[in-house]
PDB file of N, CA and C in Angstrom:
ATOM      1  N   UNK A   1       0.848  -1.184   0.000  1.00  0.00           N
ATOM      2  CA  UNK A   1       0.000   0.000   0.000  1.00  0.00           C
ATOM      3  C   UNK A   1       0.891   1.245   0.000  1.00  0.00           C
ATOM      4  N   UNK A   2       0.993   1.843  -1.333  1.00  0.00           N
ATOM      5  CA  UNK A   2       2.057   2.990  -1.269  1.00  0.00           C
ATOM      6  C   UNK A   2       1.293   4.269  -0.954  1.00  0.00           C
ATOM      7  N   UNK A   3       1.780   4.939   0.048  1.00  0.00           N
ATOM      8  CA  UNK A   3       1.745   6.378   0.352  1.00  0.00           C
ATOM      9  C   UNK A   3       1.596   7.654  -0.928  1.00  0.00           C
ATOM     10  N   UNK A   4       0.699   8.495  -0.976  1.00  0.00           N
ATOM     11  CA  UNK A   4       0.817   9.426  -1.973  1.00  0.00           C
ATOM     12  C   UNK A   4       2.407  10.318  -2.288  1.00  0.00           C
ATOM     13  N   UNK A   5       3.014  10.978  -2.864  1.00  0.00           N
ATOM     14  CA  UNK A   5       4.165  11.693  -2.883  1.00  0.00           C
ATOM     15  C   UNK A   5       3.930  12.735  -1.439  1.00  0.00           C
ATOM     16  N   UNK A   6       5.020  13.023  -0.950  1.00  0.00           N
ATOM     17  CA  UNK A   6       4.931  13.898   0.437  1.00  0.00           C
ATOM     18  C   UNK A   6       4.221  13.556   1.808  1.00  0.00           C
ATOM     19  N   UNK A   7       3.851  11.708   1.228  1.00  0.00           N
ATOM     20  CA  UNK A   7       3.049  11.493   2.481  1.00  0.00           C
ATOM     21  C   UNK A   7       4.253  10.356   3.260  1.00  0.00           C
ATOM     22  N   UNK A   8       5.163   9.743   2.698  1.00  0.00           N
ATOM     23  CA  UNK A   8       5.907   9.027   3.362  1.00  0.00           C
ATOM     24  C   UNK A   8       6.891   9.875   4.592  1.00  0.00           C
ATOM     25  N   UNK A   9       7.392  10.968   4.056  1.00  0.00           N
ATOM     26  CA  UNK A   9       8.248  11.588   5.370  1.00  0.00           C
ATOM     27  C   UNK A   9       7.017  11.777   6.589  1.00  0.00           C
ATOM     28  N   UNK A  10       5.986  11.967   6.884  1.00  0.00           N
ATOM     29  CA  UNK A  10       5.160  12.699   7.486  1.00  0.00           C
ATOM     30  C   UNK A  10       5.861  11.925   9.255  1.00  0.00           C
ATOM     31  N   UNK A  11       5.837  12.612  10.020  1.00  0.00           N
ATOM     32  CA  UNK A  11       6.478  12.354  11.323  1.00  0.00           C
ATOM     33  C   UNK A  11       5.298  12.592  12.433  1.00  0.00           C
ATOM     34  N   UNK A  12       4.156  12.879  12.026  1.00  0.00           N
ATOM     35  CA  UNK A  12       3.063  12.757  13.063  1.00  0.00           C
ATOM     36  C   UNK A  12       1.922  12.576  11.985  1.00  0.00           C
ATOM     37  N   UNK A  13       0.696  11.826  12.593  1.00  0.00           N
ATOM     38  CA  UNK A  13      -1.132  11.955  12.350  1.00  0.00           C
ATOM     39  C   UNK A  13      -1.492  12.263  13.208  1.00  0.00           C
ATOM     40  N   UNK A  14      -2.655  13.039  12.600  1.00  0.00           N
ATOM     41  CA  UNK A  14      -3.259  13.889  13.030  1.00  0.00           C
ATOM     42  C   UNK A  14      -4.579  13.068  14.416  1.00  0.00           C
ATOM     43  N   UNK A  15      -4.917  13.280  15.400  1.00  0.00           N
ATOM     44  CA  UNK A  15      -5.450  12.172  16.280  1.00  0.00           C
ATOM     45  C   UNK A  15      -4.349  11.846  17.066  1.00  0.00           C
ATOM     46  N   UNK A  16      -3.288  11.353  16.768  1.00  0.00           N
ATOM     47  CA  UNK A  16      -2.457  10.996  17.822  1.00  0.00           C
ATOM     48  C   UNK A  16      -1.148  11.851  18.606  1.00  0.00           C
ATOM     49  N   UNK A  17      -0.747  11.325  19.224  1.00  0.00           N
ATOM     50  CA  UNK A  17       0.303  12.311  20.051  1.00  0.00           C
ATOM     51  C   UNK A  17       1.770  12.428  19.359  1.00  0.00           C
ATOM     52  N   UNK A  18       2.579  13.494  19.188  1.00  0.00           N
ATOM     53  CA  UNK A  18       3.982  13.325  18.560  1.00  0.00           C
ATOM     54  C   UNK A  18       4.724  12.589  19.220  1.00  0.00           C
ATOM     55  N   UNK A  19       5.873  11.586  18.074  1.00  0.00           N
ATOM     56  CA  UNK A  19       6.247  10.182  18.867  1.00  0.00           C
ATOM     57  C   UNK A  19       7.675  10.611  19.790  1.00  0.00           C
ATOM     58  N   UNK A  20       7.905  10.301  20.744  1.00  0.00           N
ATOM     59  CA  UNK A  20       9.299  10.123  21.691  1.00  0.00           C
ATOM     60  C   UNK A  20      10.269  11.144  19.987  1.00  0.00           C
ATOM     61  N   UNK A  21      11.094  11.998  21.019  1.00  0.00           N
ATOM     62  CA  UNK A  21      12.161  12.296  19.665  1.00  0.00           C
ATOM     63  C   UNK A  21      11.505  13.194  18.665  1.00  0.00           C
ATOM     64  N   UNK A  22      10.332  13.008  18.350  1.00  0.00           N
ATOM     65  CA  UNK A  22      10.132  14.356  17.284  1.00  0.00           C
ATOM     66  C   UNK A  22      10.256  15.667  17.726  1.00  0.00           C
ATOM     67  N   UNK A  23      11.119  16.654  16.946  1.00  0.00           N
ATOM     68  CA  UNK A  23      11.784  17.680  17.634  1.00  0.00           C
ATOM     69  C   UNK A  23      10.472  18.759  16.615  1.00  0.00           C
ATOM     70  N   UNK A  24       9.987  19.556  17.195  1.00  0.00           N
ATOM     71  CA  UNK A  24       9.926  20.646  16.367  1.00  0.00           C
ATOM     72  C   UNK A  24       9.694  21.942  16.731  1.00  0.00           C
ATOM     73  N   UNK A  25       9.459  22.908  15.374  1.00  0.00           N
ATOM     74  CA  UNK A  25      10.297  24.202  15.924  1.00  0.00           C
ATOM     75  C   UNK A  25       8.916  25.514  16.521  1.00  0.00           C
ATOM     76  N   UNK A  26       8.933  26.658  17.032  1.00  0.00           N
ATOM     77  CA  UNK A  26       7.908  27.557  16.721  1.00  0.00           C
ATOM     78  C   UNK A  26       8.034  27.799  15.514  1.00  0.00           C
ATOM     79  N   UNK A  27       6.390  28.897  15.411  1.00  0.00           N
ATOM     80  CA  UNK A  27       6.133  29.024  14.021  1.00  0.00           C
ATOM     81  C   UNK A  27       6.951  29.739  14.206  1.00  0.00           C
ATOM     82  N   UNK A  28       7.148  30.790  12.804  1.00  0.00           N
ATOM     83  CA  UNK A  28       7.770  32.176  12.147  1.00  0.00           C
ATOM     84  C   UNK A  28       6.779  33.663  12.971  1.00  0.00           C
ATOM     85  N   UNK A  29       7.737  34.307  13.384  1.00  0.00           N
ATOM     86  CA  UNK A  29       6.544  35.560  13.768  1.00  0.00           C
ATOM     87  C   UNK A  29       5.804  36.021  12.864  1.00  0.00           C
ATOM     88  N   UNK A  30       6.510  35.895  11.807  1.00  0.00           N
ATOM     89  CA  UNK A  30       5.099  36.828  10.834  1.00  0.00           C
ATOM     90  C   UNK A  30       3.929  36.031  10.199  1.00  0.00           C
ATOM     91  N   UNK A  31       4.348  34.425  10.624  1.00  0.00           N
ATOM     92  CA  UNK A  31       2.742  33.550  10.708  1.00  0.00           C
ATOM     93  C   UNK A  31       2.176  33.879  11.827  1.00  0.00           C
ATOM     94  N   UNK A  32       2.768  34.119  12.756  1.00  0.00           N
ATOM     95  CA  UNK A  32       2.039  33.697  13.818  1.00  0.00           C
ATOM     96  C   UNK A  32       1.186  35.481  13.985  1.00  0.00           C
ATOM     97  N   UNK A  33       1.639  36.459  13.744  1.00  0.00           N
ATOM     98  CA  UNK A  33       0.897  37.586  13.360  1.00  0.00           C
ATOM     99  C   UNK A  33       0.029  37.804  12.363  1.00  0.00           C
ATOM    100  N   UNK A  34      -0.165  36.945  11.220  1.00  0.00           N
ATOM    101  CA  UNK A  34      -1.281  36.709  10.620  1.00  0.00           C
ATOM    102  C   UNK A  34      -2.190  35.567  11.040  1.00  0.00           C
ATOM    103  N   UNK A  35      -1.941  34.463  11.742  1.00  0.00           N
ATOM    104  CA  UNK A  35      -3.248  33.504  12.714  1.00  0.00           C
ATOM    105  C   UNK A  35      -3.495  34.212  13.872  1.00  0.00           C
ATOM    106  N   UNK A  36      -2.403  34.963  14.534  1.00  0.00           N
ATOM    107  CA  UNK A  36      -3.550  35.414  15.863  1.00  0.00           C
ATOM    108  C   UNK A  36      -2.915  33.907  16.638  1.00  0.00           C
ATOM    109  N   UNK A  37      -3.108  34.293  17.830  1.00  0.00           N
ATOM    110  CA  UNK A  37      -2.618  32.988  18.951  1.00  0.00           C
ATOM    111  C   UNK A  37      -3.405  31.863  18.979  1.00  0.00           C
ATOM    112  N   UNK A  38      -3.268  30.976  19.695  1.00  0.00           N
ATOM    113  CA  UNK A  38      -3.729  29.423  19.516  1.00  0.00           C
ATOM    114  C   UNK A  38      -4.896  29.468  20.699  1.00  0.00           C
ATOM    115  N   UNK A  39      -5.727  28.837  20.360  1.00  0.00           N
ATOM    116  CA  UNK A  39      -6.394  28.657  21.624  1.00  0.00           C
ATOM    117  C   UNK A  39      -6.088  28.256  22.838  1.00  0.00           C
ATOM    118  N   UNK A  40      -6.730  28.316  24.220  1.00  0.00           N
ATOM    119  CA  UNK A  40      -6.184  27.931  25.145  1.00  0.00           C
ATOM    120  C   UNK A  40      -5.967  27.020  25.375  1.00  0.00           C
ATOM    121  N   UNK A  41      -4.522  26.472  26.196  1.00  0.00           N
ATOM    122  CA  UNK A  41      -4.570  24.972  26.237  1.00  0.00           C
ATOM    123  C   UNK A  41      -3.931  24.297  24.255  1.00  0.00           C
ATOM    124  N   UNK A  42      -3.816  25.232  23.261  1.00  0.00           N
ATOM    125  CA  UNK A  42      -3.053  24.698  22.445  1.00  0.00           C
ATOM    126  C   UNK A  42      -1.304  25.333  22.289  1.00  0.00           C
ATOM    127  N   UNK A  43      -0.696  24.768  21.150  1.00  0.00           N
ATOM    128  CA  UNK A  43       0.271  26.143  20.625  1.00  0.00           C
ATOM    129  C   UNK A  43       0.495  25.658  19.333  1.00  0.00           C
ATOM    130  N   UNK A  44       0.881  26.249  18.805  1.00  0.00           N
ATOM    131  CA  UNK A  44       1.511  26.027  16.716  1.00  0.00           C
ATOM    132  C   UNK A  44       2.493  25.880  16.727  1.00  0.00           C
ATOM    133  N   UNK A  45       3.325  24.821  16.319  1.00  0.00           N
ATOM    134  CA  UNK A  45       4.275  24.189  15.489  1.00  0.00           C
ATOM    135  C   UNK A  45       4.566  24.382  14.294  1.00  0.00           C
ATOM    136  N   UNK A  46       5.827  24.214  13.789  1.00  0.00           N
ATOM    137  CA  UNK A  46       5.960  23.653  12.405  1.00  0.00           C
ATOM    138  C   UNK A  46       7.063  22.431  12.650  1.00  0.00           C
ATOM    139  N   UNK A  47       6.699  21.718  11.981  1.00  0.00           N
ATOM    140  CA  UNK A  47       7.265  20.115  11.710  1.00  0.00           C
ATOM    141  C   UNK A  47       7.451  19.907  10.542  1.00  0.00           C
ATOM    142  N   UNK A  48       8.168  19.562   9.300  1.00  0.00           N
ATOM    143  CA  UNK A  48       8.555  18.698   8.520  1.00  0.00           C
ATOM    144  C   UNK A  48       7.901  20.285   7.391  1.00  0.00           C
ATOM    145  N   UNK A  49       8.066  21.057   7.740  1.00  0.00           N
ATOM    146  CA  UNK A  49       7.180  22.723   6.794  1.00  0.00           C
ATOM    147  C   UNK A  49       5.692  22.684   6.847  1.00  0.00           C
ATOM    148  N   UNK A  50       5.074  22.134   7.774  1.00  0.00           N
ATOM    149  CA  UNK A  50       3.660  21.863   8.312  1.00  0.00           C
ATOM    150  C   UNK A  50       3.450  21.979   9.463  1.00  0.00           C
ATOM    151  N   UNK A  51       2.070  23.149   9.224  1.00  0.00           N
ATOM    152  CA  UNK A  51       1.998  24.161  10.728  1.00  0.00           C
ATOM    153  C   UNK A  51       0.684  22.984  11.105  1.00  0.00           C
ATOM    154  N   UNK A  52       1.189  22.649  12.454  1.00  0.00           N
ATOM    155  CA  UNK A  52       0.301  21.662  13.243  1.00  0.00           C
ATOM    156  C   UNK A  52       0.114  22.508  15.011  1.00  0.00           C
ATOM    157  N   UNK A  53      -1.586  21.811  15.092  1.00  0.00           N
ATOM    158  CA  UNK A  53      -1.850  22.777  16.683  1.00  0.00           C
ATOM    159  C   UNK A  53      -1.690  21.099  16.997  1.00  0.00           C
ATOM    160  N   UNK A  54      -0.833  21.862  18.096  1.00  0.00           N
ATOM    161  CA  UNK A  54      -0.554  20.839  19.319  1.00  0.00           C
ATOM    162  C   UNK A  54      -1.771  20.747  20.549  1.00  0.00           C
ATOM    163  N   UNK A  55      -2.004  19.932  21.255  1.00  0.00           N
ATOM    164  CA  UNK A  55      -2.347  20.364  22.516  1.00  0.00           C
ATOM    165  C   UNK A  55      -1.411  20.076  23.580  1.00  0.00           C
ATOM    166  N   UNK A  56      -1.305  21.479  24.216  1.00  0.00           N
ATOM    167  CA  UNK A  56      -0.364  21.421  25.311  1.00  0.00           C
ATOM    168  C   UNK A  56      -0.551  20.201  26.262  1.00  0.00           C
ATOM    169  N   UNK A  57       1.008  19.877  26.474  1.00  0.00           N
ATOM    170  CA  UNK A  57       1.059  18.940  27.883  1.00  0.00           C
ATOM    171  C   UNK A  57       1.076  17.290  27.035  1.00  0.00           C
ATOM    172  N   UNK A  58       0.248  16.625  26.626  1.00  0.00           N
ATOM    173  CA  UNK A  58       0.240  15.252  25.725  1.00  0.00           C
ATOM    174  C   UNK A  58       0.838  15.934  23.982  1.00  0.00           C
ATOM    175  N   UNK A  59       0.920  16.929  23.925  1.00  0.00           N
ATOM    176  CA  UNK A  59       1.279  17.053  22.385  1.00  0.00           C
ATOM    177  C   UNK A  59       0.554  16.036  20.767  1.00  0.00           C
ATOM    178  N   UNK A  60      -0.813  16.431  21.222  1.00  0.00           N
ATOM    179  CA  UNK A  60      -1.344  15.470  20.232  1.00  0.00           C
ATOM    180  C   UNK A  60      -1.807  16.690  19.554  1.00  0.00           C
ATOM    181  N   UNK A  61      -1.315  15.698  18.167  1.00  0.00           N
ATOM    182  CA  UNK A  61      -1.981  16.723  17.195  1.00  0.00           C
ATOM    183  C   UNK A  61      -3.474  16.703  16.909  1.00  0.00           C
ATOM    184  N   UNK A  62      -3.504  18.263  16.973  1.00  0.00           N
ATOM    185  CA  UNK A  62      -5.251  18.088  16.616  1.00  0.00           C
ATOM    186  C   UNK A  62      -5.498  18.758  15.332  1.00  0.00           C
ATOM    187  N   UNK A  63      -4.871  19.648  14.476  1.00  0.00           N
ATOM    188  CA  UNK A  63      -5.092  19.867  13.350  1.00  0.00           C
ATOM    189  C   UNK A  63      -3.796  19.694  12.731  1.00  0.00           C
ATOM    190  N   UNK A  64      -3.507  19.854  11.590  1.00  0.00           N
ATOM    191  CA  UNK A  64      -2.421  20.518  10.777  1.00  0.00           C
ATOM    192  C   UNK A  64      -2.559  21.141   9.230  1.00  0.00           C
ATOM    193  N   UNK A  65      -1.913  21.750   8.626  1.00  0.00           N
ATOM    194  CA  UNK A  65      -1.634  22.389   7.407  1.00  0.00           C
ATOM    195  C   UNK A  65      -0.956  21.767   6.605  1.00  0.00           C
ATOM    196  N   UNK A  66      -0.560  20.830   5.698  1.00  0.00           N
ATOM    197  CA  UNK A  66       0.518  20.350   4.927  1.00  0.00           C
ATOM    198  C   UNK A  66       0.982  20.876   3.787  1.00  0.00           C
ATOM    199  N   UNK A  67       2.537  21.670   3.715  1.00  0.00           N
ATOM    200  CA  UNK A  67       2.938  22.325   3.021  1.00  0.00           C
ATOM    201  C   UNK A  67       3.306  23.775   3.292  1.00  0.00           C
ATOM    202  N   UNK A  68       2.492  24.376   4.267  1.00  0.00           N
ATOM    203  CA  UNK A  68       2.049  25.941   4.809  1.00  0.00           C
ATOM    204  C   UNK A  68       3.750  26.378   4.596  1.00  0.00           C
ATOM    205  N   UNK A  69       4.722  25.768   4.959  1.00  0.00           N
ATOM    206  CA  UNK A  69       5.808  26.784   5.075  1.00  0.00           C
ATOM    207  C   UNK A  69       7.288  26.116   4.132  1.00  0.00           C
ATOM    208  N   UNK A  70       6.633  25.534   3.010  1.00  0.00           N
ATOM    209  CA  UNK A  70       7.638  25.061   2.087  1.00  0.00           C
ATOM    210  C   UNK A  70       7.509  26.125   1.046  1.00  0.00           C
TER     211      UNK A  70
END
């Protein structure tokens, strides 16, 4: 069962928590001044050039963007 192009690197899904070791970075200020802050209890990431809301504390992803910062 092969993966679409850009779907094999992917380092988190969406539903579950980021695994042991995945490092990632804050957004860019001038994204994060055009979204406006995260809700409470979340924060924004970028991972692999895909802006993902975390939820604080378990780090599960609950949304993401794929591509947003390539």
């Amino acid at each position: 069962n092969r993966l679409p192009p850009g779907q094999a690197k992917k380092r988190y899904v969406v539903g579950q928590p980021l695994g042991a070791g995945v490092t990632y970075k804050p957004i860019p200020a001038e994204l994060s001044v055009r979204i406006g802050k995260p809700p409470e209890g979340y924060l924004y990431v970028t991972l692999d050039g895909d802006l993902l809301k975390l939820a604080v504390g378990t780090l599960l992803v609950v949304d993401a963007i794929d591509g947003l910062l390539n």
